[in-house]
Protein backbone atom coordinates (compact mmCIF):
# COMPACT_ATOMS: atom_id res chain seq x y z
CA UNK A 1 15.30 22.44 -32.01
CA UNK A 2 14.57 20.66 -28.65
CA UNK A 3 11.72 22.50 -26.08
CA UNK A 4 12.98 23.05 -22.81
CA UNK A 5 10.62 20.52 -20.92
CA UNK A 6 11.82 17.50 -23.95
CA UNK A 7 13.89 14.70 -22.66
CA UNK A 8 17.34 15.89 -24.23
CA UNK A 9 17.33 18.82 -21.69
CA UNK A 10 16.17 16.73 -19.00
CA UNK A 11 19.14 15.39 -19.06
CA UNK A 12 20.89 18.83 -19.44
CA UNK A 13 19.30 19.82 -16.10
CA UNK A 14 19.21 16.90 -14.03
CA UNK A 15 23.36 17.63 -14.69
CA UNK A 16 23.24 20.95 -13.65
CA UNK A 17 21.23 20.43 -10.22
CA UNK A 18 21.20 19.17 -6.92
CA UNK A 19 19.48 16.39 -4.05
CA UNK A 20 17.37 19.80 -3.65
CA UNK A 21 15.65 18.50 -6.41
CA UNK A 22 12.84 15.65 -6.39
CA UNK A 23 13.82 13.25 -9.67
CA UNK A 24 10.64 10.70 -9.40
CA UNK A 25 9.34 8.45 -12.23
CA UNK A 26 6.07 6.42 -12.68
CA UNK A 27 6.56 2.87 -14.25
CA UNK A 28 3.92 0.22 -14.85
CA UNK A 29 6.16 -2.51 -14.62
CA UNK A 30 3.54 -5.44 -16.22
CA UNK A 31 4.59 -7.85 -13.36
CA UNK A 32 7.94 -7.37 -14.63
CA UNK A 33 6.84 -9.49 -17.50
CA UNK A 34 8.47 -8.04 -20.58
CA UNK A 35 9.00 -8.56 -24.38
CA UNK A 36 8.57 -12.46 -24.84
CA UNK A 37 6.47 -12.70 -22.55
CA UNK A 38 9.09 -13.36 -20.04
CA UNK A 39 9.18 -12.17 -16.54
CA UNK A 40 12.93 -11.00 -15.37
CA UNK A 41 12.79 -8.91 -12.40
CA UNK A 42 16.36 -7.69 -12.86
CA UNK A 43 15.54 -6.20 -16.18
CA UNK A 44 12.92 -4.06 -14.44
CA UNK A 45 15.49 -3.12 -12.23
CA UNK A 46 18.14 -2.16 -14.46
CA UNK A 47 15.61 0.19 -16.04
CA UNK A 48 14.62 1.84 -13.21
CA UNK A 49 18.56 2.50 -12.62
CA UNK A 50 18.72 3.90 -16.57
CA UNK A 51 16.20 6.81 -15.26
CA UNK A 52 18.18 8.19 -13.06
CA UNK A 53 15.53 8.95 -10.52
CA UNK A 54 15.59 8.99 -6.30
CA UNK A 55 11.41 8.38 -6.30
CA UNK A 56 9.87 5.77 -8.33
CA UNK A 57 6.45 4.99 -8.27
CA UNK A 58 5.19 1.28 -9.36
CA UNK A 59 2.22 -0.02 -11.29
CA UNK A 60 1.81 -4.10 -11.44
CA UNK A 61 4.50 -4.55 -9.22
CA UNK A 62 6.12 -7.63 -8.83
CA UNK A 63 8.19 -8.72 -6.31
CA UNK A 64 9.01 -5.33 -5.04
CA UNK A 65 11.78 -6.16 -1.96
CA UNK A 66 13.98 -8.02 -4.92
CA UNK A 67 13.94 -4.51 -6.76
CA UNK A 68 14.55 -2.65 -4.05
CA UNK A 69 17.40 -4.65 -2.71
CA UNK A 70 19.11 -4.34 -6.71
CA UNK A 71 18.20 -0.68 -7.01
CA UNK A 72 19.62 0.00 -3.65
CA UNK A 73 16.61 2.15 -2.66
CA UNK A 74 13.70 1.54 -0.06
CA UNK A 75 10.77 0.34 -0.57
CA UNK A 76 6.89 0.90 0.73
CA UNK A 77 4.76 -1.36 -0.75
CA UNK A 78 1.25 -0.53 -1.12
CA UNK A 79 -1.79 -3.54 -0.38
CA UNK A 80 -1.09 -6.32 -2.93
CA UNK A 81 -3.69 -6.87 -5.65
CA UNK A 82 -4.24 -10.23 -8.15
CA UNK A 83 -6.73 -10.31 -10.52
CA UNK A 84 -6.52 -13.97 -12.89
CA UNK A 85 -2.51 -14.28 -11.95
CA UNK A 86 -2.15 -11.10 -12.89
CA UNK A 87 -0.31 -7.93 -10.04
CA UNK A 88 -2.45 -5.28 -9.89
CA UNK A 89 -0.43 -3.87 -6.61
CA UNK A 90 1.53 -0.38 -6.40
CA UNK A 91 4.49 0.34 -4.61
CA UNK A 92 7.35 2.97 -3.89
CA UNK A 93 10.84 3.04 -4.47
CA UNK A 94 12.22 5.90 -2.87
CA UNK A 95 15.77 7.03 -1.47
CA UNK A 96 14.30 9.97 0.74
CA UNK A 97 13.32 9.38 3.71
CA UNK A 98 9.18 8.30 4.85
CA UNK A 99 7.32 10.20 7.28
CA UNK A 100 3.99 8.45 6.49
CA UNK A 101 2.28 6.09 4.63
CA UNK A 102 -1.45 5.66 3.61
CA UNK A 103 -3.32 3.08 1.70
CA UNK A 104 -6.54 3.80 -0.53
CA UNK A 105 -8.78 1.38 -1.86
CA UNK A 106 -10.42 2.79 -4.58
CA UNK A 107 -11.78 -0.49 -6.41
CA UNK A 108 -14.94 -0.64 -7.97
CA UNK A 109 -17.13 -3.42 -7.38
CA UNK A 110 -17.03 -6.48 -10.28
CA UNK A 111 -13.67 -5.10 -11.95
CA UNK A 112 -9.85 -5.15 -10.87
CA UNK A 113 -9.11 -3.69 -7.65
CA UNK A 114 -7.38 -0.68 -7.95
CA UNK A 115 -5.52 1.01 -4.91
CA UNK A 116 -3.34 4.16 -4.16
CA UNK A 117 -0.63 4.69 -2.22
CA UNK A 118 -0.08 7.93 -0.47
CA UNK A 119 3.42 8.83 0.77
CA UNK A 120 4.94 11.69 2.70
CA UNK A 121 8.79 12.13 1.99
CA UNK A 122 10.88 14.64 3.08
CA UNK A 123 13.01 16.30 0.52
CA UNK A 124 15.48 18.84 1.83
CA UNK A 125 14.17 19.66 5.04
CA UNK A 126 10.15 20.04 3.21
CA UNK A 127 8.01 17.50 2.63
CA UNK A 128 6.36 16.12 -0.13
CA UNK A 129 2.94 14.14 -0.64
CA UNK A 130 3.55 11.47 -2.83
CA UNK A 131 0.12 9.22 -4.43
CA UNK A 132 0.98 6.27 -6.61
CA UNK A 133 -2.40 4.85 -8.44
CA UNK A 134 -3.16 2.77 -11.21
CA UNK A 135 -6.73 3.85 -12.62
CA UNK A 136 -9.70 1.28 -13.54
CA UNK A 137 -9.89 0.68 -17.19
CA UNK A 138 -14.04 1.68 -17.26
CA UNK A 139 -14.86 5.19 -17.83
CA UNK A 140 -17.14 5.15 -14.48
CA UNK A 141 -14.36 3.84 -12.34
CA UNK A 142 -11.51 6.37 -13.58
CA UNK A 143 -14.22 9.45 -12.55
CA UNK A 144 -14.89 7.81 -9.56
CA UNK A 145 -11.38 7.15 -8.58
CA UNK A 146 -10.09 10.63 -9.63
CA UNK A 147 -12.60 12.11 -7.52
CA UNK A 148 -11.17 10.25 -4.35
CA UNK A 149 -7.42 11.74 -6.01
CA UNK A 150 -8.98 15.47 -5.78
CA UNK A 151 -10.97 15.23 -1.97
CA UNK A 152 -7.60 13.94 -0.92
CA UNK A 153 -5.64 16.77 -2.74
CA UNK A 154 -8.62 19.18 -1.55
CA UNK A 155 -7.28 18.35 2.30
CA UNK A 156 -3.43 19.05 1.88
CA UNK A 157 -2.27 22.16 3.18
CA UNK A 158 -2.05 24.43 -0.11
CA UNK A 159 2.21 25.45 0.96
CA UNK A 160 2.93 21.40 0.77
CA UNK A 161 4.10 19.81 -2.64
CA UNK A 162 2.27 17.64 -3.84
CA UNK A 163 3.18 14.83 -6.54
CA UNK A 164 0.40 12.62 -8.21
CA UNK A 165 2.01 10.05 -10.55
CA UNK A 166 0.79 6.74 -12.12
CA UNK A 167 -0.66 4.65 -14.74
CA UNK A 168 -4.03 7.04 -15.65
CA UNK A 169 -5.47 4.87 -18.30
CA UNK A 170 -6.93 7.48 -20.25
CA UNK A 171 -6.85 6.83 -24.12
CA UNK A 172 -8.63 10.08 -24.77
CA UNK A 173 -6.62 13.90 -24.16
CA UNK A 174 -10.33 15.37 -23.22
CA UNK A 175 -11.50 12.89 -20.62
CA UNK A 176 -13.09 14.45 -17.50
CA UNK A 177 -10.52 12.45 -15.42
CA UNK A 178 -7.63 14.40 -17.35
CA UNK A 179 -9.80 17.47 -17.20
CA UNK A 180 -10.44 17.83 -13.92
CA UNK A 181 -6.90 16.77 -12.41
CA UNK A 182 -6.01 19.49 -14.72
CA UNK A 183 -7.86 21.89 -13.20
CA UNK A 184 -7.09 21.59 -9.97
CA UNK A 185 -2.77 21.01 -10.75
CA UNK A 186 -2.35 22.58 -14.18
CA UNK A 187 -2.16 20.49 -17.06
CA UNK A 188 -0.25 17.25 -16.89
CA UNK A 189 3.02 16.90 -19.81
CA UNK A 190 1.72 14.59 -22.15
CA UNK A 191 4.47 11.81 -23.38
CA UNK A 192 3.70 8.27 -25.36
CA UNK A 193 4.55 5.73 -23.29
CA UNK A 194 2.22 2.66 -24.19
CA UNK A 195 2.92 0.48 -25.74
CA UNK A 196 6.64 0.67 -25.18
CA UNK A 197 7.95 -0.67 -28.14
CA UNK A 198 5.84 1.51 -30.22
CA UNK A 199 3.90 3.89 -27.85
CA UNK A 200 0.79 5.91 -29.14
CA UNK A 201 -0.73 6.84 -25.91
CA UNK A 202 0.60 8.76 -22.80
CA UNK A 203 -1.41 6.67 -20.24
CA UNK A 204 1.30 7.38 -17.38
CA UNK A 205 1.17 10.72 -16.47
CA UNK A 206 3.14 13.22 -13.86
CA UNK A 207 0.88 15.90 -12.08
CA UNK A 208 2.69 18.63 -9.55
CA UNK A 209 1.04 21.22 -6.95
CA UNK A 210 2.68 24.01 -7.29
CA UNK A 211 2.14 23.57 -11.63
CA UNK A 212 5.83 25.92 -11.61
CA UNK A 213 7.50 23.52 -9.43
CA UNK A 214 7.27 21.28 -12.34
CA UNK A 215 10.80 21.39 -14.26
CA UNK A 216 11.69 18.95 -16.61
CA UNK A 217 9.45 15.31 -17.94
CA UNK A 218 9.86 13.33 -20.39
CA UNK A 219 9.42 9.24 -21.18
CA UNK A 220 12.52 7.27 -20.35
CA UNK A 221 13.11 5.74 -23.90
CA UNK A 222 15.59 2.94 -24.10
CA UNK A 223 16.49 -0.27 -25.77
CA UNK A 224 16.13 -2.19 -22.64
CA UNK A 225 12.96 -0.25 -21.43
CA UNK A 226 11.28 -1.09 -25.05
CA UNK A 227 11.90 -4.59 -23.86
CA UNK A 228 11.50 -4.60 -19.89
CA UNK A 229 7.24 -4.36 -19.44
CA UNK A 230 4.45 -3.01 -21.81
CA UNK A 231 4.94 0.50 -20.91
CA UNK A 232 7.93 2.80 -20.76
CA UNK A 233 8.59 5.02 -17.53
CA UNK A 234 8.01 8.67 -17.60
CA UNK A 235 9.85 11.03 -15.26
CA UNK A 236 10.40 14.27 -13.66
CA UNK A 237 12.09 16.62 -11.48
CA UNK A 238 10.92 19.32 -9.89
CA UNK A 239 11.58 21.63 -7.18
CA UNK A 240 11.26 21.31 -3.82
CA UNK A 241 11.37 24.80 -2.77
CA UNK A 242 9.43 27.67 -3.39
CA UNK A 243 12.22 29.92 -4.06
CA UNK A 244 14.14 27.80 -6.49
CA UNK A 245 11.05 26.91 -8.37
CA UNK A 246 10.64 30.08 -9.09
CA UNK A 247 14.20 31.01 -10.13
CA UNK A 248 14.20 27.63 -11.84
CA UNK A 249 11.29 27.67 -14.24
CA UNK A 250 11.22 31.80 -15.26
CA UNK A 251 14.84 31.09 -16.56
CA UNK A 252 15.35 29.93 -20.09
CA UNK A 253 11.62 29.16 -20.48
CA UNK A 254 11.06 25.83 -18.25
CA UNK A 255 8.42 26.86 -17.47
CA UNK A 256 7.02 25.76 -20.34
CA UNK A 257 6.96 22.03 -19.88
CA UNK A 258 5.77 20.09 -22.82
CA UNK A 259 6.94 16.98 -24.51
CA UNK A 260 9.49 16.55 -27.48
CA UNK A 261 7.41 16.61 -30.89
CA UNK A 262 7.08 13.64 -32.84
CA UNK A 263 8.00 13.15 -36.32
CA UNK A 264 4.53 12.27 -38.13
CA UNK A 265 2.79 8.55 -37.93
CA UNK A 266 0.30 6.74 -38.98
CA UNK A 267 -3.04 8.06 -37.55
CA UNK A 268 -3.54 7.12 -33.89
CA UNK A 269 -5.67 4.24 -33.36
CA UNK A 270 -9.11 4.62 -31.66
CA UNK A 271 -9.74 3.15 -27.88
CA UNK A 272 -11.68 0.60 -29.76
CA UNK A 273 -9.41 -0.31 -31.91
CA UNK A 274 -6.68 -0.59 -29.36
CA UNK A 275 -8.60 -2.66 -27.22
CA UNK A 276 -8.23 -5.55 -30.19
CA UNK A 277 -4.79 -5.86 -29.62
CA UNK A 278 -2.42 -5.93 -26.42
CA UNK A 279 -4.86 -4.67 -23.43
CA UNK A 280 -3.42 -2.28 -21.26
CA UNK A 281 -3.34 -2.65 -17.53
């Protein structure tokens, strides 16, 4: 039997409601380079189509106006990182409209620069904080960038939604990173999603102030998203306002938000042993 919060009811509810819900997704899009090693921007965008979302967050982006224009949605792009050829840069796809836009530079001196982008959308007459990040890959550099994620969180008024979505890099599930986001949101759905073909860690990751507000999640899983980049997107929806998150997630359990069990594998590999074979980004 499915949990409410898998990806099979997802779908069920994303049916059943309307634009008064938020549908956003976070996608580390590899510089669009895919299975192959071949870069083909239109894949990416056909992906992002297959999820179904209005708000979609980008890791690695790669010419960003060419997937806007084939997604039909807008885009903000955050400050454009390279590090040896490769994008390091975030942006947002969004078909809400912007109030504001921030940047954050959160690099850490020596290692790949590593930025956030911090947008405020409006979503049926509310608005919504939205911060796209891409964590460093060093232990040091993930605390020190999550703390900038919680002083900034720390500021918002406590009535406005919040949405912090991206590429966390965290291999392990009891990480202070993880742990204190956690404490401050709730805890964050967990769902594989690197590597895509055959993903063993949930690196991206979905976190939502008010924790209720928090619907549906799940990893977009699809032949062509096994194919498109290294990792597959994750998405949610949630609710924009107070009164329908409430209604919405005390009735027939969503509240209770977790990710489809898997059927058992081989033991999960350790960070070290990861790190000998494709290197996440």
């Amino acid at each position: 039997m499915k949990r409410p919060g898998s990806l099979a009811n997802w779908r069920a509810l994303d049916a059943q409601l309307g634009p008064d819900c938020l549908r956003v997704a976070s996608y580390n899009v590899h510089g669009c380079v895919g299975c192959g090693n071949v870069r083909d921007v239109e894949r990416i965008a056909s992906v992002i189509r297959e999820t179904g979302c209005d708000t979609v967050g980008l890791q690695e982006v790669f010419a960003s106006e060419k997937i806007a224009e084939l997604t039909g949605m807008q885009c903000i792009s955050g400050t454009p990182h390279k590090w040896h050829d490769r994008h390091l840069g975030n942006a947002l796809l969004t078909t809400r409209k912007v109030l504001a836009v921030r940047h954050h530079d959160w690099s850490w001196a020596g290692q790949e620069p590593r930025a956030a982008l911090d947008v405020d959308l409006e979503a049926s007459g509310e608005t919504v904080r939205v911060i796209v990040t891409h964590l460093g890959l060093r232990p040091y550099e993930r605390r020190f960038q999550v703390r900038k994620i919680l002083e900034l969180i720390r500021q918002t008024r406590k009535e406005e939604r919040i949405v912090v979505l991206g590429d966390i890099n965290e291999w392990l599930p009891l990480g202070r990173p993880l742990r204190w986001m956690h404490e401050l949101l709730g805890r964050s759905p967990a769902e594989r999603s690197f590597p895509a073909r055959w993903p063993l860690f949930a690196l991206d990751r979905v976190w939502v102030r008010p924790r209720h507000a928090l619907l549906a999640f799940g990893a977009h899983r699809s032949p062509l998203a096994a194919l498109a980049s290294d990792h597959l997107p994750v998405k949610a929806i949630l609710a924009v306002h107070e009164a329908r998150a409430t209604a919405l997630s005390s009735s027939a359990q969503t509240a209770s938000v977790t990710s489809l069990p898997r059927r058992p594998t081989s033991p999960q590999p350790s960070s070290a042993a990861a790190g000998a074979g494709t290197r996440p980004d």
